[in-house]
Every structure is written in structure tokens, then in C-alpha cells.
Protein backbone atom coordinates (compact mmCIF):
# COMPACT_ATOMS: atom_id res chain seq x y z
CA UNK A 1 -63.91 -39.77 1.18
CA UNK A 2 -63.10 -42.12 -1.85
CA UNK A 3 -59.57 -43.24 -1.24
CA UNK A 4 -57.83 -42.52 -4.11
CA UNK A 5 -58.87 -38.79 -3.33
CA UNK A 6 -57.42 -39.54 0.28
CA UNK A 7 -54.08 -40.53 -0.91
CA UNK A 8 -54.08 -37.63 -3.12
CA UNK A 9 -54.58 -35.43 -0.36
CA UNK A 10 -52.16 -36.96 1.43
CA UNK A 11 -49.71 -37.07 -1.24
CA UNK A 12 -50.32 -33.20 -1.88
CA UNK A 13 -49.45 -32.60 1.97
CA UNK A 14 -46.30 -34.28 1.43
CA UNK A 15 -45.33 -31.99 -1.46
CA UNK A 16 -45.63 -28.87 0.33
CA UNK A 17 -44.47 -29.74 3.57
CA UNK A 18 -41.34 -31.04 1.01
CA UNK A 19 -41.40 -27.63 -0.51
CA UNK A 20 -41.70 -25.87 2.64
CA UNK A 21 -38.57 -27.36 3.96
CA UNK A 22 -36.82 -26.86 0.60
CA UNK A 23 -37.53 -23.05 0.98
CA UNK A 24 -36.59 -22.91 4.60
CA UNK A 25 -33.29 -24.52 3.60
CA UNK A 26 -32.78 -22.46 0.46
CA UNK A 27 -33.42 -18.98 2.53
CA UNK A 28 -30.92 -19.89 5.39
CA UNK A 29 -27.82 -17.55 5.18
CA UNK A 30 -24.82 -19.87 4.25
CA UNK A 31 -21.74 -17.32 4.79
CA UNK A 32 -19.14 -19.96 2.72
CA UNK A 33 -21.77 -19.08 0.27
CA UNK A 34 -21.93 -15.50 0.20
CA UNK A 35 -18.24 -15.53 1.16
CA UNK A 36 -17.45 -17.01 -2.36
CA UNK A 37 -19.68 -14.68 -3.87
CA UNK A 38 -18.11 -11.72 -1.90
CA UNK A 39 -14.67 -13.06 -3.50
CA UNK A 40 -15.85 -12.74 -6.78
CA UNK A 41 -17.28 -9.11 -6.63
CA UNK A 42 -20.90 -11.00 -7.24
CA UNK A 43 -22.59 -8.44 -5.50
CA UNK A 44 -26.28 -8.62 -7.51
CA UNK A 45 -26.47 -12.29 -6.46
CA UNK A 46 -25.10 -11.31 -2.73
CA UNK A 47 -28.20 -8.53 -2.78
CA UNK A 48 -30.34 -11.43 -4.10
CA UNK A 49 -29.69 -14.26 -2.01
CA UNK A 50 -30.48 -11.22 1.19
CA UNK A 51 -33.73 -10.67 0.00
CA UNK A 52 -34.36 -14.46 0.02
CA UNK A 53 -33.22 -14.96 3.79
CA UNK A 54 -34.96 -15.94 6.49
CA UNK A 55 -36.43 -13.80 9.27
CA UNK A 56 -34.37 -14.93 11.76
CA UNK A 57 -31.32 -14.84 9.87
CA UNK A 58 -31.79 -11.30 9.28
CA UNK A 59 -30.79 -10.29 12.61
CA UNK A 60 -27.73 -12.39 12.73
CA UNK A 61 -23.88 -10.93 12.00
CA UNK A 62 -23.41 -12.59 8.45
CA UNK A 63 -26.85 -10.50 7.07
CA UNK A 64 -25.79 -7.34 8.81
CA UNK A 65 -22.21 -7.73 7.28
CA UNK A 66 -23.27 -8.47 3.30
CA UNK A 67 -26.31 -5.72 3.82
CA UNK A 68 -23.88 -3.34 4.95
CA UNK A 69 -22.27 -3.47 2.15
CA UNK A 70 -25.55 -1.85 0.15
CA UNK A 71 -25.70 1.01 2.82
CA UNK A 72 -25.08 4.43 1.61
CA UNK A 73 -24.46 6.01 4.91
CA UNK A 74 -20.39 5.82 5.42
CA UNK A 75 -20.96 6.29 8.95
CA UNK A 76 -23.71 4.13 9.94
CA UNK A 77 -21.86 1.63 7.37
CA UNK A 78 -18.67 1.88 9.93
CA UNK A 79 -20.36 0.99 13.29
CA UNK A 80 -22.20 -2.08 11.49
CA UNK A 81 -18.29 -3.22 10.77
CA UNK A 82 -17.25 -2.19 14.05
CA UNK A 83 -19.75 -4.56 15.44
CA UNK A 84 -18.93 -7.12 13.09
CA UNK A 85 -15.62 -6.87 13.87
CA UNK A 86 -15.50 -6.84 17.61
CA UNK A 87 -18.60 -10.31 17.27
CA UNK A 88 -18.04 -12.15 14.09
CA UNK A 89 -16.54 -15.51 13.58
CA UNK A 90 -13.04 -15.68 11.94
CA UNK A 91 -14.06 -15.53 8.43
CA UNK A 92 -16.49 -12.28 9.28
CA UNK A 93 -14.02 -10.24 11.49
CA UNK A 94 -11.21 -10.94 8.75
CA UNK A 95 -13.56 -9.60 6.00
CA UNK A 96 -14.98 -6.59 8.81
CA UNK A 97 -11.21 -5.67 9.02
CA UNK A 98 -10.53 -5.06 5.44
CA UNK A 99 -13.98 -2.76 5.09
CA UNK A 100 -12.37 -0.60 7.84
CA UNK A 101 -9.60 -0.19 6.20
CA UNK A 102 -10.70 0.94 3.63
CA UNK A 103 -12.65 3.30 5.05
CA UNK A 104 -10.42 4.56 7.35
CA UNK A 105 -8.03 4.95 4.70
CA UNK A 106 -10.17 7.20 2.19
CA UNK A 107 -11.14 9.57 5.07
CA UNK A 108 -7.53 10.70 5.72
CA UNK A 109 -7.01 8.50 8.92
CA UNK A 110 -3.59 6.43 7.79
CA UNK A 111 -2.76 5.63 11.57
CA UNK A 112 -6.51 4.33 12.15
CA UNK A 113 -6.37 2.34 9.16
CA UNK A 114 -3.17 0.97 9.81
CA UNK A 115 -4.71 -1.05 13.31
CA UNK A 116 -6.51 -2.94 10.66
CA UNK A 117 -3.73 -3.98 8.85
CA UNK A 118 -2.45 -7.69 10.33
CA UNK A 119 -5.58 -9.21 10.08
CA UNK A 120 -5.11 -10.87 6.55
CA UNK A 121 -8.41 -10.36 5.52
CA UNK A 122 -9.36 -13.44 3.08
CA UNK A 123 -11.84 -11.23 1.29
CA UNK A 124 -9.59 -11.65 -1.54
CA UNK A 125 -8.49 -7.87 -1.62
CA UNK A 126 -5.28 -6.62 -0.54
CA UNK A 127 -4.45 -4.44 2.50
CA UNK A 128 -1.84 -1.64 2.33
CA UNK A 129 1.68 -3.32 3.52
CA UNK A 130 4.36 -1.54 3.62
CA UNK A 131 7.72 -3.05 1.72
CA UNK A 132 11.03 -3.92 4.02
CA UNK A 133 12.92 -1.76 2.02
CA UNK A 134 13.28 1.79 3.55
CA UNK A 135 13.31 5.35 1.51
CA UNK A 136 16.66 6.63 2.17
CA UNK A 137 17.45 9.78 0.26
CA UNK A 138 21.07 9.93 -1.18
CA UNK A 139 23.49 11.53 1.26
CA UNK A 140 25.40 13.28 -1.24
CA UNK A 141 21.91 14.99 -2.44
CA UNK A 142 20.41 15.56 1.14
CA UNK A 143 19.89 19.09 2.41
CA UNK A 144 18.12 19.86 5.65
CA UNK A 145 17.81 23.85 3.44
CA UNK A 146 16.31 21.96 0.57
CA UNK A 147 14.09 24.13 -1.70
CA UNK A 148 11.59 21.47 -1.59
CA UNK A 149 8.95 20.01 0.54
CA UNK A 150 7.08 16.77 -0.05
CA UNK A 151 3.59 17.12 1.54
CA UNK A 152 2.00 14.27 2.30
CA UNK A 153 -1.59 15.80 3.31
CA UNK A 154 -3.13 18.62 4.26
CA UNK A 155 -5.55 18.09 7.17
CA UNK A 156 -8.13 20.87 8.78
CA UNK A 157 -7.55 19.09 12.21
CA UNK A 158 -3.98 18.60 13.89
CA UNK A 159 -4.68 15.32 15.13
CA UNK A 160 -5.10 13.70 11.59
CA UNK A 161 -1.87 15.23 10.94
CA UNK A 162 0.00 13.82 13.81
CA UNK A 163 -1.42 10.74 12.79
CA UNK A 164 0.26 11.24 9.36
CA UNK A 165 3.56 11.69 10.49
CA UNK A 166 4.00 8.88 13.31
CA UNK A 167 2.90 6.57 10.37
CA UNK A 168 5.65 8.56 8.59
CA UNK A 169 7.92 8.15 11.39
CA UNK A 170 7.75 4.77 12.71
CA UNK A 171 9.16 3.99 8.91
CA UNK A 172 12.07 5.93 10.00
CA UNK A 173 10.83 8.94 7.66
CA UNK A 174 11.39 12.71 9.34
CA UNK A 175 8.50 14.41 8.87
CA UNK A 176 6.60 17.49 10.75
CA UNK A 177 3.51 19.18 10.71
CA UNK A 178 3.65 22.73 9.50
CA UNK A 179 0.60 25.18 9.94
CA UNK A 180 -0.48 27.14 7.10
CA UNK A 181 -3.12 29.03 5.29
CA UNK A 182 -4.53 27.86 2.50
CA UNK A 183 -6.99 29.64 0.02
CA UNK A 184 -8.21 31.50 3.97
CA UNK A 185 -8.38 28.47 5.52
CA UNK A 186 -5.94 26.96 8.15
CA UNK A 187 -4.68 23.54 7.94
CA UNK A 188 -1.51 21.33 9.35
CA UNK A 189 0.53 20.23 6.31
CA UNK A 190 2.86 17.11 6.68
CA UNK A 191 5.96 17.74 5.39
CA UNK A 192 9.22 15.90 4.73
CA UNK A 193 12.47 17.76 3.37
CA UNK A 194 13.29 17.05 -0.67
CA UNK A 195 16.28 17.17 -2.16
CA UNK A 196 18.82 19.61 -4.22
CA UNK A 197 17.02 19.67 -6.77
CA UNK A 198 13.22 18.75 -8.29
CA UNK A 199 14.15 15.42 -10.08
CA UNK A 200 15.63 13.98 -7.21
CA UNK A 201 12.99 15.28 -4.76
CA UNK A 202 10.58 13.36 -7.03
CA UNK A 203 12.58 9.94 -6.77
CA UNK A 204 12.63 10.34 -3.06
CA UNK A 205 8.77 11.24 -2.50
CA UNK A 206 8.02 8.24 -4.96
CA UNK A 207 10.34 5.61 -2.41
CA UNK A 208 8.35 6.95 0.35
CA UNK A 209 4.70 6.40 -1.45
CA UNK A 210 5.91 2.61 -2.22
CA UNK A 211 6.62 1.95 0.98
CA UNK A 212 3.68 3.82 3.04
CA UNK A 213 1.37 4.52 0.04
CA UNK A 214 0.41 8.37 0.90
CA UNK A 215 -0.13 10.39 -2.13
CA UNK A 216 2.04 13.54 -1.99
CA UNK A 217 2.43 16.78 -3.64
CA UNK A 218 5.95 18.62 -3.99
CA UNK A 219 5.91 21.94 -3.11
CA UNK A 220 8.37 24.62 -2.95
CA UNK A 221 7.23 26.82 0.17
């Protein structure tokens, strides 16, 4: 073999091993990485830089976290956060937190949610805190005859309504779970008294959605 043809050969073996490497380096899952990216709501680039990782990454925590996020099943999307919760690093079980949350939260489960809570997620969202200050109605207004209910859910199992009201009470709001029939269906309603009158009813159920954020409805039984 001539050897300028040898030292090309050679050369050309150096090149792709060099390129090899450079791929293996580029398809490694950097979590900082996809962390930022997570921060930023970049979620195409997220989906992009997955589809680029390694083989072996792809069983690892930080890929089963980020693909999560691209699952459409809410349930099976849950127990991959569980897991990632209960095994991930800081950074991973801060972010896992805030995902259960959130889920927690849009299925009805307040108390659930609320175990989530003090783990200052970094994800760059915010959790649901309640305020210091407390909803106190007026005494002069108060009425434990008030026309008025504020019901803060409606839930086809007790439980979830119990659940309700301890969040209710432990901010020092009286609350109780009523059983009615609604539209020939039975549910537990959460109620807490209103006031005298509508106006002031609304003022008070508004203080107590600031501090535990629970959408309400005022009803008048």
C-alpha cells in the first residue's frame, strides 16, 4: 500500500473514531441541560434532545422524567413521578414534586397535593402557598342561620371531601361535608356558612380562595 494512501486511511480512522466520540458525547443526557430547557417551557427541543439520547441513558431517571412529560396517560404519567420522586437526585425530586402537584391538584385531591407543597420545586413554576393572613368573616355580619353556603366542591366519594375540609380546617376555616343529590346523583358537598347577606358572602368566599385557592360556588340551599 502506497503510503500516502496509508496515512489517508489512517487519517480517515481518526475522523470517525473523532466523530464517534463527538456523537456519544452529544447523545448523553445532561439534566442542567434539559433542566434549563424545562425552565423555559422549551419542550420541542426537550422532545428532541430525547430522541438523540443514548441507549443506556434511556433507562436512567432524568429520560424517564422529561419523557414523562410527553405521556398522555395521567395515570401511568403519576407512577413515573412517583418513582422519580421517591429515586431522583435533588434537582429531579424537586421538579417530580411540582408535577404531582399539579396533578393531584386538578383531580380534586387538595390534601394529596398539599404533601407536595414544601419541596420548592426549582422548575421555575409556582406551588400553591397559602398567605399568613387568615379569612375571618366580620363578627358583626356572621350568622351561624346564614342564607348562604359557600361550597367549595362537590365530590362523588366522601373521602375527597374530608380531604377538602381538613385542608379547610387546619386554616382555621369551619367547614362540613353535607350529603346531597344532585341532578340523581349523590355527592358530599363542602360547605362553609356565608354571611347576612350575598355581597358580603362573596367577600368572605373570595378571602378564603386567596388563602387556600379552592374555587367555590355560593349557594343558597
Amino acid at each position: 500500500m502506497p503510503f500516502k494512501n496509508k496515512n489517508r486511511l489512517v487519517g480517515n480512522v481518526f475522523l470517525l473514531f473523532l466523530f464517534v466520540i463527538t456523537v456519544k458525547s452529544y447523545a448523553q443526557i445532561n439534566e442542567q441541560y434539559l433542566v434549563e430547557l424545562y425552565r423555559n417551557h422549551r419542550f420541542s427541543q426537550i422532545k428532541q434532545a430525547l430522541s438523540q439520547a443514548a441507549a443506556q441513558d434511556s433507562s436512567g431517571l432524568t429520560y424517564l422524567f422529561f419523557k414523562t412529560l410527553f405521556l398522555k396517560d395521567g395515570l401511568q404519567a403519576k407512577q413515573n413521578y412517583e418513582r422519580v420522586f421517591k429515586q431522583g437526585d435533588a434537582t429531579l425530586k424537586k421538579l417530580a414534586a411540582q408535577r404531582l402537584h399539579d396533578y393531584y391538584y386538578a383531580v380534586g385531591l387538595y390534601y394529596k397535593a398539599a404533601q407536595y407543597v414544601n419541596q420548592s420545586p426549582d422548575s421555575g413554576a409556582q406551588v400553591v402557598v397559602p398567605p399568613l393572613q387568615k379569612a375571618v368573616p366580620p363578627t358583626d355580619l356572621f350568622t351561624e342561620n346564614s342564607p348562604f353556603k359557600i361550597q367549595f366542591g362537590a365530590f362523588s366519594n366522601r373521602q375527597n371531601a374530608e380531604q377538602q375540609r381538613q385542608v379547610l380546617q387546619k386554616q382555621h376555616i369551619q367547614a362540613k361535608v353535607v350529603k346531597r343529590k344532585i341532578k340523581n346523583r349523590q355527592f358530599y358537598c363542602v360547605w362553609v356558612n356565608g354571611l347576612k347577606n350575598i355581597e358580603e358572602t362573596k367577600k368572605f368566599a373570595d378571602q378564603i380562595k386567596q388563602q387556600v385557592h379552592f374555587d367555590y360556588r355560593i349557594i343558597k340551599p
